[in-house]
Protein backbone atom coordinates (compact mmCIF):
# COMPACT_ATOMS: atom_id res chain seq x y z
CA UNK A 1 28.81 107.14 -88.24
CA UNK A 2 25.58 105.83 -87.50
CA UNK A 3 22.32 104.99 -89.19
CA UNK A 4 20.74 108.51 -89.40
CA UNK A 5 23.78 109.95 -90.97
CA UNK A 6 23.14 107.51 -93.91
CA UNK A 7 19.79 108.29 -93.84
CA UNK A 8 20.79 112.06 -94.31
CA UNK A 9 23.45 111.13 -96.88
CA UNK A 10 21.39 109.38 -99.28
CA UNK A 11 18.49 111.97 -98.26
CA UNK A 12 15.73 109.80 -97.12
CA UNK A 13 12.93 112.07 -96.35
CA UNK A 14 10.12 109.51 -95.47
CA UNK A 15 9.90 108.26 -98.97
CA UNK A 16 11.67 104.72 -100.89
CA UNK A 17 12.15 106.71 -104.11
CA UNK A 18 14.35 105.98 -106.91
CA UNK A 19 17.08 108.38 -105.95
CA UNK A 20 17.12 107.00 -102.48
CA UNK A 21 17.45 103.69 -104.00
CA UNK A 22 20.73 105.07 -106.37
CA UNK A 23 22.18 106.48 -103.38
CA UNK A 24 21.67 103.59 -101.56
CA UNK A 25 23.51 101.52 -104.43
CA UNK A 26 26.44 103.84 -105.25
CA UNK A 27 27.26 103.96 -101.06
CA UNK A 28 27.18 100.13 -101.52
CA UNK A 29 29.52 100.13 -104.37
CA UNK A 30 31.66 102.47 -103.10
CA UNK A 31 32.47 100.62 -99.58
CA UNK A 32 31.82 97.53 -101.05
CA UNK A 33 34.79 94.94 -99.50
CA UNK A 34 35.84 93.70 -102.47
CA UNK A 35 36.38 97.28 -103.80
CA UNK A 36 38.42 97.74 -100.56
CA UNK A 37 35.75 99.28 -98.97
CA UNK A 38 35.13 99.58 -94.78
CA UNK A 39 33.59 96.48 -93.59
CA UNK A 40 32.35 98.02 -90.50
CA UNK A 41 30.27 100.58 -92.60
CA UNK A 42 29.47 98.51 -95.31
CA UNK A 43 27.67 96.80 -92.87
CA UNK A 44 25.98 99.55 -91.49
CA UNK A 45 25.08 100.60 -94.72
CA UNK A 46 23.26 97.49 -96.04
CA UNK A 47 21.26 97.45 -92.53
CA UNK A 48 19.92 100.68 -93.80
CA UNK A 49 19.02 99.49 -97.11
CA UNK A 50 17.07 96.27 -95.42
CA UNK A 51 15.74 98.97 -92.99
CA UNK A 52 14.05 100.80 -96.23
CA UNK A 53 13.11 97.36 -98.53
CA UNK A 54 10.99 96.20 -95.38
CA UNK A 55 9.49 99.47 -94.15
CA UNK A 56 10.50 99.35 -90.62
CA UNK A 57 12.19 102.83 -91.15
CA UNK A 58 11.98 104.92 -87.99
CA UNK A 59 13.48 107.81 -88.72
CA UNK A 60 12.39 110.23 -90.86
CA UNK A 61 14.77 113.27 -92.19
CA UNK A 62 12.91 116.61 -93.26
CA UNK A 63 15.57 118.02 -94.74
CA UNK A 64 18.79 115.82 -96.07
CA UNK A 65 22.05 117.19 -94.85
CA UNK A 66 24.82 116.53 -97.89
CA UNK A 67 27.51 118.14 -95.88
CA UNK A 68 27.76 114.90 -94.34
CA UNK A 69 30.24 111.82 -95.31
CA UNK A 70 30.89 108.30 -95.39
CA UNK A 71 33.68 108.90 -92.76
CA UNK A 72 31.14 111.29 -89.98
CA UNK A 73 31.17 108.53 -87.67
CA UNK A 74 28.88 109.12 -84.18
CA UNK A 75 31.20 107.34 -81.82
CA UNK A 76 29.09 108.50 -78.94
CA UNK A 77 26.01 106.17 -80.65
CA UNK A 78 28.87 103.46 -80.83
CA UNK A 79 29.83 103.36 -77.04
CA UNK A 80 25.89 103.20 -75.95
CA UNK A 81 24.98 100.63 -78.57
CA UNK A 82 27.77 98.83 -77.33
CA UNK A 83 26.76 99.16 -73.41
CA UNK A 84 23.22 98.04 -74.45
CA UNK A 85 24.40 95.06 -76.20
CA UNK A 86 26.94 94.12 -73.20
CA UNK A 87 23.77 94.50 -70.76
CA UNK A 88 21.75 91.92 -73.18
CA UNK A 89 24.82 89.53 -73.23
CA UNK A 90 24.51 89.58 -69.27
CA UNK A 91 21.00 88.77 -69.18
CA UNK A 92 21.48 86.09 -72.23
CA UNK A 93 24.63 84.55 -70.11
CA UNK A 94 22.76 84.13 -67.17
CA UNK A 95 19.41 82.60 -69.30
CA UNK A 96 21.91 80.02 -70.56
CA UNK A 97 23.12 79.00 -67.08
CA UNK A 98 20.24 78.36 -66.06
CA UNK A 99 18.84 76.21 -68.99
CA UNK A 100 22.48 74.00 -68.90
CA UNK A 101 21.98 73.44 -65.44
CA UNK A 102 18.51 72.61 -66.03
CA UNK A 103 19.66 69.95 -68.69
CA UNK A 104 22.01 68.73 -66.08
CA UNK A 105 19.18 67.88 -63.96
CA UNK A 106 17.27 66.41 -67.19
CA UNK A 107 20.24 64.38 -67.56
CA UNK A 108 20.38 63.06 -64.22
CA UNK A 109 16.69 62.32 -63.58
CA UNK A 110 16.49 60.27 -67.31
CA UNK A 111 19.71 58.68 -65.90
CA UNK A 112 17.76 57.49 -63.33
CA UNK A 113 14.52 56.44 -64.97
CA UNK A 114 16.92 54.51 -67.48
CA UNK A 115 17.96 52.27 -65.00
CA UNK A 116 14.16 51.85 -62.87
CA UNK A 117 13.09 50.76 -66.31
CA UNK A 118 16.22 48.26 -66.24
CA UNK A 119 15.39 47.30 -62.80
CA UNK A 120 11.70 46.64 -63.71
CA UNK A 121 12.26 44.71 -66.96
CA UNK A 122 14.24 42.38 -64.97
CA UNK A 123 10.82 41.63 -62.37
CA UNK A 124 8.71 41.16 -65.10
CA UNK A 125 11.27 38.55 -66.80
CA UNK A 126 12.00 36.73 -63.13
CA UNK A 127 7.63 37.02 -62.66
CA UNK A 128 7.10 34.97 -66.40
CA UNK A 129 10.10 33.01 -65.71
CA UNK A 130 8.63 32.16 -62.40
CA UNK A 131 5.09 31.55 -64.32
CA UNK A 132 6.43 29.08 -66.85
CA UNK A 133 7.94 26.94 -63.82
CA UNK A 134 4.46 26.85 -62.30
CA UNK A 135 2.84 25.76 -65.79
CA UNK A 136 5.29 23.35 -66.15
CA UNK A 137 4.58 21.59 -62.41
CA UNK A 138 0.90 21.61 -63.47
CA UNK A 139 1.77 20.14 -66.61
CA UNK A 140 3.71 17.33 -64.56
CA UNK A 141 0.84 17.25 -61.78
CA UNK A 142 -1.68 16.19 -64.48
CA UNK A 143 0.62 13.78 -66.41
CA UNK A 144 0.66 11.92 -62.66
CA UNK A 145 -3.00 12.08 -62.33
CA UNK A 146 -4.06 10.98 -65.90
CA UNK A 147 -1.27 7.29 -65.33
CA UNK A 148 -2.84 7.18 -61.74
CA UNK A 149 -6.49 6.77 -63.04
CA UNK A 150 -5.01 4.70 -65.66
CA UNK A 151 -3.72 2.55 -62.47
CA UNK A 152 -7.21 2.98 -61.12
CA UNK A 153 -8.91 1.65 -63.87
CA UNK A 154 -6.84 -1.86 -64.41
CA UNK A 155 -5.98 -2.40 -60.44
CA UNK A 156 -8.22 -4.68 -58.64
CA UNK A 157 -6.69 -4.31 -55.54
CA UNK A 158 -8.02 -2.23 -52.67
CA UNK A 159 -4.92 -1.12 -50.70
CA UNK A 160 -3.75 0.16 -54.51
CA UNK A 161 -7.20 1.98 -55.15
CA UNK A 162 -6.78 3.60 -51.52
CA UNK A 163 -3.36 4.43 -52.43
CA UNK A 164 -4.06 5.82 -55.92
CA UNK A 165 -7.24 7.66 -54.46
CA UNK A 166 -4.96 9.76 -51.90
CA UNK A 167 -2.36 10.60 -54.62
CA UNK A 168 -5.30 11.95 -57.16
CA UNK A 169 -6.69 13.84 -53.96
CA UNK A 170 -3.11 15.22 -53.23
CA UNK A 171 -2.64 15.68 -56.73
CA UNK A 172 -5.84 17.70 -57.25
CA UNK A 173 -4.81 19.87 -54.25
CA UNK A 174 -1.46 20.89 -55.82
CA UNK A 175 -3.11 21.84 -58.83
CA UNK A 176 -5.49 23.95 -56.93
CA UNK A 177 -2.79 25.80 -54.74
CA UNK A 178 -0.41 26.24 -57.92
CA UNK A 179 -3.67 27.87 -60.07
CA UNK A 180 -3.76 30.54 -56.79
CA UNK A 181 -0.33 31.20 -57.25
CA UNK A 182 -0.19 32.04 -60.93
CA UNK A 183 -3.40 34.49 -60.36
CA UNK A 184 -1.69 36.03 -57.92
CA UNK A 185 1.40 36.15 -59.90
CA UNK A 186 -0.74 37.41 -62.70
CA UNK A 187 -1.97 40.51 -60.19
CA UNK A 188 1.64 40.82 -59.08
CA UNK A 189 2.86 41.07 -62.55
CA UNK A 190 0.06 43.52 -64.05
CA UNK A 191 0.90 45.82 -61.16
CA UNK A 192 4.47 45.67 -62.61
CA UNK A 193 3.46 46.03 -65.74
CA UNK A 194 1.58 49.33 -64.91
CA UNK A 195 4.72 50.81 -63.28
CA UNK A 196 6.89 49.48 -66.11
CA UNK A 197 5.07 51.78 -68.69
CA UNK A 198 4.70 54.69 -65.94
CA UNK A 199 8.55 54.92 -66.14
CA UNK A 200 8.76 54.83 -70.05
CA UNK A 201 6.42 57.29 -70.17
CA UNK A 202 8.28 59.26 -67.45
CA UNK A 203 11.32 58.50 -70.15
CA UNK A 204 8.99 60.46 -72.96
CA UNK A 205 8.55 63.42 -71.56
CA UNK A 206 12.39 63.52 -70.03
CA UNK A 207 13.31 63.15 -73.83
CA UNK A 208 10.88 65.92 -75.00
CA UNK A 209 12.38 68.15 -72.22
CA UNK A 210 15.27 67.50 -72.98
CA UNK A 211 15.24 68.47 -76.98
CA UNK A 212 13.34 71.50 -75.81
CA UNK A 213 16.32 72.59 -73.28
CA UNK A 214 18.83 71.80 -76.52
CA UNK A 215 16.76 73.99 -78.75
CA UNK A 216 16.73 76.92 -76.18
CA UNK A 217 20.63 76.56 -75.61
CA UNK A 218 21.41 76.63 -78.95
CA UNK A 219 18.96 79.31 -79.79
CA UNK A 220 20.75 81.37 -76.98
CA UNK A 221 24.55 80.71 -78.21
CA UNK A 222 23.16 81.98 -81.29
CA UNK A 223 22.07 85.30 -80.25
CA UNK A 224 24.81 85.51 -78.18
CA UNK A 225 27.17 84.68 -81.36
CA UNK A 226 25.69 87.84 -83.18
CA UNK A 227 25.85 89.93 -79.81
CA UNK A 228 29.59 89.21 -79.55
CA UNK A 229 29.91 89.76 -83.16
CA UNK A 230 27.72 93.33 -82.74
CA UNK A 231 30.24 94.52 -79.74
CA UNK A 232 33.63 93.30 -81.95
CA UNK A 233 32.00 95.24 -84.78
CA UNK A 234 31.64 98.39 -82.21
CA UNK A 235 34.77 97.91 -80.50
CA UNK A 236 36.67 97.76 -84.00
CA UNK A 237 35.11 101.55 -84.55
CA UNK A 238 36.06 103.10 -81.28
CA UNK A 239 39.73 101.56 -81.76
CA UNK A 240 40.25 103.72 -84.70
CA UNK A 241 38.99 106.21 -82.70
């Protein structure tokens, strides 16, 4: 039994009329499950009916055949709806390989942006830590220079003043060469910076990828779910053959 015989039992003629709609109902009640009722062409029977409530009918019977029953079943419409449905599981099967192997790949490449963005936080902490040490010479540097001008100030003797005079000099100087490296530290660590946020960027998109491979895999299980559920439904028929 297939869906044109219940068209021509309930005697659909192009039209949702009333009496289409009664048939409709009493076939329902009739193999209705819980009346102990087919399941297999219960279902087929409320496909129909959604078939007719939406208007996506496609066949249209001139002239209702009543001879027909419940029990007419087309197994010849079973085995080919059952080939077609085995030929969209292939193609389905091998859509799905290809997205969990492409997930694989998502999985490995974020794996390794995870840890570049690891490595890279570490630079930048080593670069401020290396920073602060610098600051904290200069800090010492000028602490030297303001008690040696202090010395300058009260000493009266010369040998002290040319003493005191080279150590602000060399002081100065070690200021000077420390300042060059924390603006080149600062270069070095903008630069770092810059490839630091490349990476979490890099990290985005691997993340959007990946919920859009998830999405496609389990849209695909779904619709192979139903498939496999279609061919059991098919198979069941053409057992009681």
């Amino acid at each position: 039994m297939n869906k044109q015989d219940i068209y021509k039992i309930i005697g659909y003629n192009g039209v949702y009329n009333n009496n289409v709609k009664k048939a409709i109902r009493k076939l329902l009640k009739e193999n209705h499950p819980d009346n102990g009722g087919d399941v297999d062409k219960f279902k087929i029977i409320n496909e129909v009916k959604k078939e007719l409530e939406n208007h996506k009918v496609s066949i249209v019977i001139d002239k209702p055949d009543t001879t027909k029953t419940i029990d007419d079943i087309d197994y010849s419409y079973c085995e080919n709806r059952k080939k077609e449905l085995n030929s969209k599981k292939n193609v389905l099967i091998k859509q799905l390989d290809n997205i969990k192997n492409d997930l694989k790949l998502n999985i490995m490449e974020y794996g390794i942006l995870y840890n570049n963005s690891l490595d890279k936080e570490i630079l930048l902490y080593n670069n401020d830590k290396k920073e602060n040490h610098l600051m904290i010479l200069i800090c010492c540097i000028i602490t030297m220079m303001i008690l040696s001008l202090g010395l300058l100030i009260i000493t009266k003797k010369s040998y002290l003043l040319l003493i005191l005079g080279l150590l602000l000099l060399l002081l100065i100087m070690c200021i000077m060469v420390f300042f060059k490296k924390i603006k080149m530290n600062t270069l070095d660590k903008n630069e770092k910076l810059k490839n630091y946020f490349d990476t979490v960027n890099e990290i985005k998109i691997s993340k959007k990828i990946k919920k859009e491979l998830n999405n496609q895999k389990i849209e695909l299980e779904r619709k192979l779910n139903q498939i496999n559920n279609d061919i059991r439904f098919y198979d069941n028929i053409l057992k009681n053959k």
